[in-house]
C-alpha atoms as a PDB file:
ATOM      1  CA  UNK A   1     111.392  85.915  93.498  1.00  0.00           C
ATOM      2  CA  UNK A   2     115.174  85.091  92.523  1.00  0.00           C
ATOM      3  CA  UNK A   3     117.542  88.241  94.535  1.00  0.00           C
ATOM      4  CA  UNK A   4     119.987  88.466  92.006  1.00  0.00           C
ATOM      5  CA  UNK A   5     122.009  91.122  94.315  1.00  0.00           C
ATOM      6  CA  UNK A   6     124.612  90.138  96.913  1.00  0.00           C
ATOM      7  CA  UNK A   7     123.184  91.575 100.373  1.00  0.00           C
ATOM      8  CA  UNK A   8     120.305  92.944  98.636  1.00  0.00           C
ATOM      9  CA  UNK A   9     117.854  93.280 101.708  1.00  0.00           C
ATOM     10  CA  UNK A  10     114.429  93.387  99.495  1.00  0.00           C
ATOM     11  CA  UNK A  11     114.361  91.784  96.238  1.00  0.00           C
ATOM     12  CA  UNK A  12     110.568  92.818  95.512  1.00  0.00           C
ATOM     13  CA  UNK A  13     111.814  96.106  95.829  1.00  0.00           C
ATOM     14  CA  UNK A  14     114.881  95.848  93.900  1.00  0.00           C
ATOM     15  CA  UNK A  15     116.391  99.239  92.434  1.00  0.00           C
ATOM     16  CA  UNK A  16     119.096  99.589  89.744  1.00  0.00           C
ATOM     17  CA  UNK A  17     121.520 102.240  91.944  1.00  0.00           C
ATOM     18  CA  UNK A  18     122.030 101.329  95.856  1.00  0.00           C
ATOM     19  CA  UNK A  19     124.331 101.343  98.584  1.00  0.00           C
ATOM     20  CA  UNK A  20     124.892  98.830 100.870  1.00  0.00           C
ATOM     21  CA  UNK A  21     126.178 100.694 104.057  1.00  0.00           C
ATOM     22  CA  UNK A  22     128.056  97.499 105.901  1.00  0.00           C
ATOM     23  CA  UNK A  23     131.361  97.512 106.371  1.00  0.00           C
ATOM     24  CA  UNK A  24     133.763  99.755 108.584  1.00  0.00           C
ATOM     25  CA  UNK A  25     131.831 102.632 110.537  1.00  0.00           C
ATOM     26  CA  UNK A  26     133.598 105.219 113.131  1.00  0.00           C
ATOM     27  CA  UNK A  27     132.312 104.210 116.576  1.00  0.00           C
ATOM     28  CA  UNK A  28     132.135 105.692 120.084  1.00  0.00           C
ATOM     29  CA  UNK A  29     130.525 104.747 123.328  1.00  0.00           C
ATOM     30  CA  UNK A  30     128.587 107.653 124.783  1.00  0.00           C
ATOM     31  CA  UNK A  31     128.153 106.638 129.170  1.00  0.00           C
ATOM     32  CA  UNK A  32     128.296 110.121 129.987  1.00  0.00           C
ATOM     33  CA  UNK A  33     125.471 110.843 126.663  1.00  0.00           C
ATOM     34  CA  UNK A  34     127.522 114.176 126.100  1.00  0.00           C
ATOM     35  CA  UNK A  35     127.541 113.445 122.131  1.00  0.00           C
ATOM     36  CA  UNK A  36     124.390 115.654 121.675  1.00  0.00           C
ATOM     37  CA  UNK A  37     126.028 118.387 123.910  1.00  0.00           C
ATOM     38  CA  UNK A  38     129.215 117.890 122.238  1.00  0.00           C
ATOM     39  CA  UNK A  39     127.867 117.989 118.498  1.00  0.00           C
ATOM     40  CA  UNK A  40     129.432 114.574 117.446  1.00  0.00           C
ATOM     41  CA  UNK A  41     127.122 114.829 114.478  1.00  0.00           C
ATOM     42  CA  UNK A  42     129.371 117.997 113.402  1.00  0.00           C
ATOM     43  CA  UNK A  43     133.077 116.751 114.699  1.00  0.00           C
ATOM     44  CA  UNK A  44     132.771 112.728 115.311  1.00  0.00           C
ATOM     45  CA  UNK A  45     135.302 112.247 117.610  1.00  0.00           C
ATOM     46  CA  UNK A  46     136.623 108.814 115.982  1.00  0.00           C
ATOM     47  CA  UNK A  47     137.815 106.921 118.866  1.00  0.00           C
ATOM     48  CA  UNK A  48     137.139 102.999 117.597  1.00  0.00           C
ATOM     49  CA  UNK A  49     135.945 101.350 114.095  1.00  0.00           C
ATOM     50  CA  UNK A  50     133.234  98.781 114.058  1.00  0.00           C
ATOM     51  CA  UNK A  51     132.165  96.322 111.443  1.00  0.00           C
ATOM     52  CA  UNK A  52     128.739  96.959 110.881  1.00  0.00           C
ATOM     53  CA  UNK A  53     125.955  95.005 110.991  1.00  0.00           C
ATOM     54  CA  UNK A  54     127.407  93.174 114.015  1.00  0.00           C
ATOM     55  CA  UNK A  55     127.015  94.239 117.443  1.00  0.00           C
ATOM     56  CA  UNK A  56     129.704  95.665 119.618  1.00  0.00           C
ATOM     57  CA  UNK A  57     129.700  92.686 121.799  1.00  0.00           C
ATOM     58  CA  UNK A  58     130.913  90.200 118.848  1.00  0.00           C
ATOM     59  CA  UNK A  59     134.452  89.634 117.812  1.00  0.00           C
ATOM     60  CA  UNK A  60     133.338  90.358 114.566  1.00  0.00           C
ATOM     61  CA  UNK A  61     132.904  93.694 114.506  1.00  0.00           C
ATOM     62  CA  UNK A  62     136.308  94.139 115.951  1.00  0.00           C
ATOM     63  CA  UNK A  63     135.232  95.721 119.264  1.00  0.00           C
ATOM     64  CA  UNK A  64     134.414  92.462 121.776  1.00  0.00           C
ATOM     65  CA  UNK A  65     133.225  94.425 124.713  1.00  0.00           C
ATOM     66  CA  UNK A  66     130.298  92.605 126.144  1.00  0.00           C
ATOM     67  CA  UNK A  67     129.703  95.375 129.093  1.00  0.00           C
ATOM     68  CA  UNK A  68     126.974  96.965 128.652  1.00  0.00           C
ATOM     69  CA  UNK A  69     126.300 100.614 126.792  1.00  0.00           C
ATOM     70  CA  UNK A  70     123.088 102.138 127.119  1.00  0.00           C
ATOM     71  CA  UNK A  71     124.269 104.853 124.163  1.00  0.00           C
ATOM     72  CA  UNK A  72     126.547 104.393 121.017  1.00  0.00           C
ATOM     73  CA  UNK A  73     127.349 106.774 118.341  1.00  0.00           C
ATOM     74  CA  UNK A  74     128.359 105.918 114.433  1.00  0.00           C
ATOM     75  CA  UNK A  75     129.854 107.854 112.115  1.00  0.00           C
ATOM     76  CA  UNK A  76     130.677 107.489 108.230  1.00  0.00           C
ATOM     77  CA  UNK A  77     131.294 109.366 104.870  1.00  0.00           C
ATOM     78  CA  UNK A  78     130.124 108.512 101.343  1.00  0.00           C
ATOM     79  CA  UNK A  79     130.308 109.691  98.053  1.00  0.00           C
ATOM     80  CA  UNK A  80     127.307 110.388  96.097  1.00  0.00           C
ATOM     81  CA  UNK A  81     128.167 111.809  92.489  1.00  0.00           C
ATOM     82  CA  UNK A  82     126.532 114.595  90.549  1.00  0.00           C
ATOM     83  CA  UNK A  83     124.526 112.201  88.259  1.00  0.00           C
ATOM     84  CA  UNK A  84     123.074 110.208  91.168  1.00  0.00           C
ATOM     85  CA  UNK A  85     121.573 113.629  92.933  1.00  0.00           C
ATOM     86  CA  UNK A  86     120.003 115.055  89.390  1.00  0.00           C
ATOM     87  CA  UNK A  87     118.391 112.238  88.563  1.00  0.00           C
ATOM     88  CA  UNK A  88     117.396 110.146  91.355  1.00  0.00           C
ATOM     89  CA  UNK A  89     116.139 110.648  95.244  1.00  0.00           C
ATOM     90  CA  UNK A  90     118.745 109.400  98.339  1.00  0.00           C
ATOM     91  CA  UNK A  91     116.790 107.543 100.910  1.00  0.00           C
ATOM     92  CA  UNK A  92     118.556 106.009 103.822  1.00  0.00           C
ATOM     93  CA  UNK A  93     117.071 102.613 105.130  1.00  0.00           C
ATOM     94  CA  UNK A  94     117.900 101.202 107.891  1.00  0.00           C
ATOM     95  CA  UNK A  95     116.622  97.108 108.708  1.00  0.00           C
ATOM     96  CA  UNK A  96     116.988  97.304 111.899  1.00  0.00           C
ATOM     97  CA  UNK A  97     118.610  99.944 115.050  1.00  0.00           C
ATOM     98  CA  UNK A  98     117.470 100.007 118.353  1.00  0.00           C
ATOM     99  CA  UNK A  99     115.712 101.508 120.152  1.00  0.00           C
ATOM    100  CA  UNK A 100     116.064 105.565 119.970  1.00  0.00           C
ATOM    101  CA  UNK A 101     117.762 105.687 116.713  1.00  0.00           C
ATOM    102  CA  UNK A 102     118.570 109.548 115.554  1.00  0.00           C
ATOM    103  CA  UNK A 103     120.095 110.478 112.249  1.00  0.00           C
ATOM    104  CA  UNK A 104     122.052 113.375 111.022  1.00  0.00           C
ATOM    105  CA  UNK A 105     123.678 114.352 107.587  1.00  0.00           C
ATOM    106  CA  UNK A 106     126.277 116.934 107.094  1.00  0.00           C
ATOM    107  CA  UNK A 107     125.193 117.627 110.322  1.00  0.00           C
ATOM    108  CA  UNK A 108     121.885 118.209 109.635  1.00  0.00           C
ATOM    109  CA  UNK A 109     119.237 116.207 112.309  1.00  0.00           C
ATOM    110  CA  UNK A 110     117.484 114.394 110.156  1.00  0.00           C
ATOM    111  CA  UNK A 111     114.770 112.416 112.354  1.00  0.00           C
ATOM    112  CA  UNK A 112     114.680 109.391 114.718  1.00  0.00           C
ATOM    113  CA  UNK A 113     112.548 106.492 114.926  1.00  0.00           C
ATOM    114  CA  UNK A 114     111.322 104.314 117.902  1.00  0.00           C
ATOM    115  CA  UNK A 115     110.889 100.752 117.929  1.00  0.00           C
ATOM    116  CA  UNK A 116     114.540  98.199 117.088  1.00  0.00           C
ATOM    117  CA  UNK A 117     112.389  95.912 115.275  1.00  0.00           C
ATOM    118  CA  UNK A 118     111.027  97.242 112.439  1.00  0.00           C
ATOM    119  CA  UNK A 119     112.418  98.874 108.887  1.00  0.00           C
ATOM    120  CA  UNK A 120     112.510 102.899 108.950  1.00  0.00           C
ATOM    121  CA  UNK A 121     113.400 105.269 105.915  1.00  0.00           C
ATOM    122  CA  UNK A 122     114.458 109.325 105.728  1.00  0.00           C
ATOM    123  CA  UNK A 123     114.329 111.165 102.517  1.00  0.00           C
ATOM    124  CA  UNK A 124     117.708 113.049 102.898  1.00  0.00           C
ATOM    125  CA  UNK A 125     117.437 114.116  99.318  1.00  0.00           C
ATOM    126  CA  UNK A 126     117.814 117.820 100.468  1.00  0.00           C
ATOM    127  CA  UNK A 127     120.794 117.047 102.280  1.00  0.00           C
ATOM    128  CA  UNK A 128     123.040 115.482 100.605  1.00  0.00           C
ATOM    129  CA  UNK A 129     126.198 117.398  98.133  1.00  0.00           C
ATOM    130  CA  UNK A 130     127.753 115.998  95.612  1.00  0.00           C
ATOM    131  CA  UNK A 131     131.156 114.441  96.631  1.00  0.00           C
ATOM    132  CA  UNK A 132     132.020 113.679 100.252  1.00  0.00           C
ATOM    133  CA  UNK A 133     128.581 113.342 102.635  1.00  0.00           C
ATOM    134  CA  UNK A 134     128.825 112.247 106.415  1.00  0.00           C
ATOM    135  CA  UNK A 135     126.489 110.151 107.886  1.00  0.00           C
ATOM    136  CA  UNK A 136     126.211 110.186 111.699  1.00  0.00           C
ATOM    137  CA  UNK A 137     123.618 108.078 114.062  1.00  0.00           C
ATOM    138  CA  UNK A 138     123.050 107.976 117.434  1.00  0.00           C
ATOM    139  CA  UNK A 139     121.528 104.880 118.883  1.00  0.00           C
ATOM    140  CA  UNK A 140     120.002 104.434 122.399  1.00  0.00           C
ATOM    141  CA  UNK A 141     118.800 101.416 124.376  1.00  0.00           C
ATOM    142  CA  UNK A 142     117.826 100.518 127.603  1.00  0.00           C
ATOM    143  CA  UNK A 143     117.277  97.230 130.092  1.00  0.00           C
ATOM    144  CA  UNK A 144     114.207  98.742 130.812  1.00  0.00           C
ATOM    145  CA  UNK A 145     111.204  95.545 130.530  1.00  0.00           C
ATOM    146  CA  UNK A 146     108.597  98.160 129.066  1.00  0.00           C
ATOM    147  CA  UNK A 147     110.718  98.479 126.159  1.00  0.00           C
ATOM    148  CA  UNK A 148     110.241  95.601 123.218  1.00  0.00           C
ATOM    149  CA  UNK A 149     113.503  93.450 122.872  1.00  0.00           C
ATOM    150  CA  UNK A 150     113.799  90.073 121.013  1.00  0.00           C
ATOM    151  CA  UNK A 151     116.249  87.266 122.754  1.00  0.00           C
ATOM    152  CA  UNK A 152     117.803  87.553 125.695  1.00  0.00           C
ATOM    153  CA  UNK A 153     120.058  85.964 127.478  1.00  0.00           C
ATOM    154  CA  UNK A 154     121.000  86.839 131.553  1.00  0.00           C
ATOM    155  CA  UNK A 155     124.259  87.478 133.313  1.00  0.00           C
ATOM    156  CA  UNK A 156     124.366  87.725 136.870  1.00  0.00           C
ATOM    157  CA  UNK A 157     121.384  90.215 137.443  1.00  0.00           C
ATOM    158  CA  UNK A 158     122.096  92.135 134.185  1.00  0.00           C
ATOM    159  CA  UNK A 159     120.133  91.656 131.138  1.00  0.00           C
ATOM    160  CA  UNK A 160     122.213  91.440 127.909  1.00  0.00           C
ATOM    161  CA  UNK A 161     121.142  90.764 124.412  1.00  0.00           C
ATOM    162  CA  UNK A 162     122.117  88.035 122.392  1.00  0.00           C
ATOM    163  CA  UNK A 163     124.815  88.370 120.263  1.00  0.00           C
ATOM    164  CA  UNK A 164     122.092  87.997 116.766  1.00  0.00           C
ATOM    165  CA  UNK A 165     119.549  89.743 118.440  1.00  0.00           C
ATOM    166  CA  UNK A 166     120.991  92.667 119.820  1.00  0.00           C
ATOM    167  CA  UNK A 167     119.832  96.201 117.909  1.00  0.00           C
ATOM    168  CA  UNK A 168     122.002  98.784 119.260  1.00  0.00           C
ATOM    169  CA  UNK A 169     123.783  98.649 116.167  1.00  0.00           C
ATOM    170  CA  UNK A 170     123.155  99.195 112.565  1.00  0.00           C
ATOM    171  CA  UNK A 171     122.004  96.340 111.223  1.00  0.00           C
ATOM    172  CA  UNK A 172     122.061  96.537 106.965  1.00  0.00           C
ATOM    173  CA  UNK A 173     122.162 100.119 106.447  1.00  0.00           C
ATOM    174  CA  UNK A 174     121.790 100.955 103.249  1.00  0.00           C
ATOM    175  CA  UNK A 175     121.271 104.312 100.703  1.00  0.00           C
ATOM    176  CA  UNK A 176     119.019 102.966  97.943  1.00  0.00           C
ATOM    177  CA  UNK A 177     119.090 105.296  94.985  1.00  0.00           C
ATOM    178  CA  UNK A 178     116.204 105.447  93.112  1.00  0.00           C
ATOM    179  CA  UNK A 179     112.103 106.491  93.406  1.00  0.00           C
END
């Protein structure tokens, strides 16, 4: 099947209206995991951009800080016009966040989903406004071995992901409009 769409992560699912979420997110490490406690899905407290889909660790996505985080917040606003919430639902995909991933919008939790490797969906229909909505996700991962992880490469007794592999980002978020 031809993808006719730019970044278009399914073609044999192809909808007129979508979103493609990449780009410039607010970021945050969370060491302490306070950002729950703190409400960062109310207030983000913007301390560093990223460049989503790529991992923290890359030079791409502006960061470059290959220590590791076991907890990292993101944070971003969209607009979604009057039209777009009459006459079609809001679901936010994501391809791929590891390995606790929990959503909120307009500060409303949302859900979470376990598991970096595979696709996950929310209806957030209900929570979305017309204008300005805010998007926030919380994503946790561990070195633990009983947890699934893809490649890996080692550095002096830690184990780090590779820089393609790693999931404790957002990797092709996207709103699709449409049913």
């Amino acid at each position: 099947m031809k993808n006719n769409r730019k970044n278009y992560p399914r073609p044999q699912f192809v909808r007129k209206d979508w979103e493609n979420l990449n780009g410039e997110w607010n970021f945050i490490f969370d060491d302490k995991d306070e950002g729950e406690k703190k409400e960062y899905f109310r207030e983000f407290p913007i301390n560093e951009k990223i460049m989503v889909p790529f991992t923290y660790e890359t030079k791409l996505s502006g960061i470059e800080d290959e220590t590791i985080h076991y907890i990292i917040w993101y944070n971003r606003k969209i607009n979604i016009s009057k039209q777009q919430i009459q006459k079609q639902k809001t679901i936010l995909h994501f391809e791929g966040s590891d390995y606790h991933t929990k959503v909120w919008v307009n500060g409303n939790y949302i859900g979470d989903n376990k598991g970096g490797y595979t696709r996950f969906s929310f209806d957030i229909e209900k929570y979305v406004i017309e204008g300005e909505n805010d998007i926030t996700v919380r994503v946790e991962d561990s070195l633990s071995q009983d947890q699934p992880r893809g490649k890996q490469r080692y550095k002096k007794r830690k184990l780090a992901m590779l820089v393609h592999s790693n999931n404790r980002n957002l990797e092709n978020s996207l709103v699709r409009m449409g049913s």
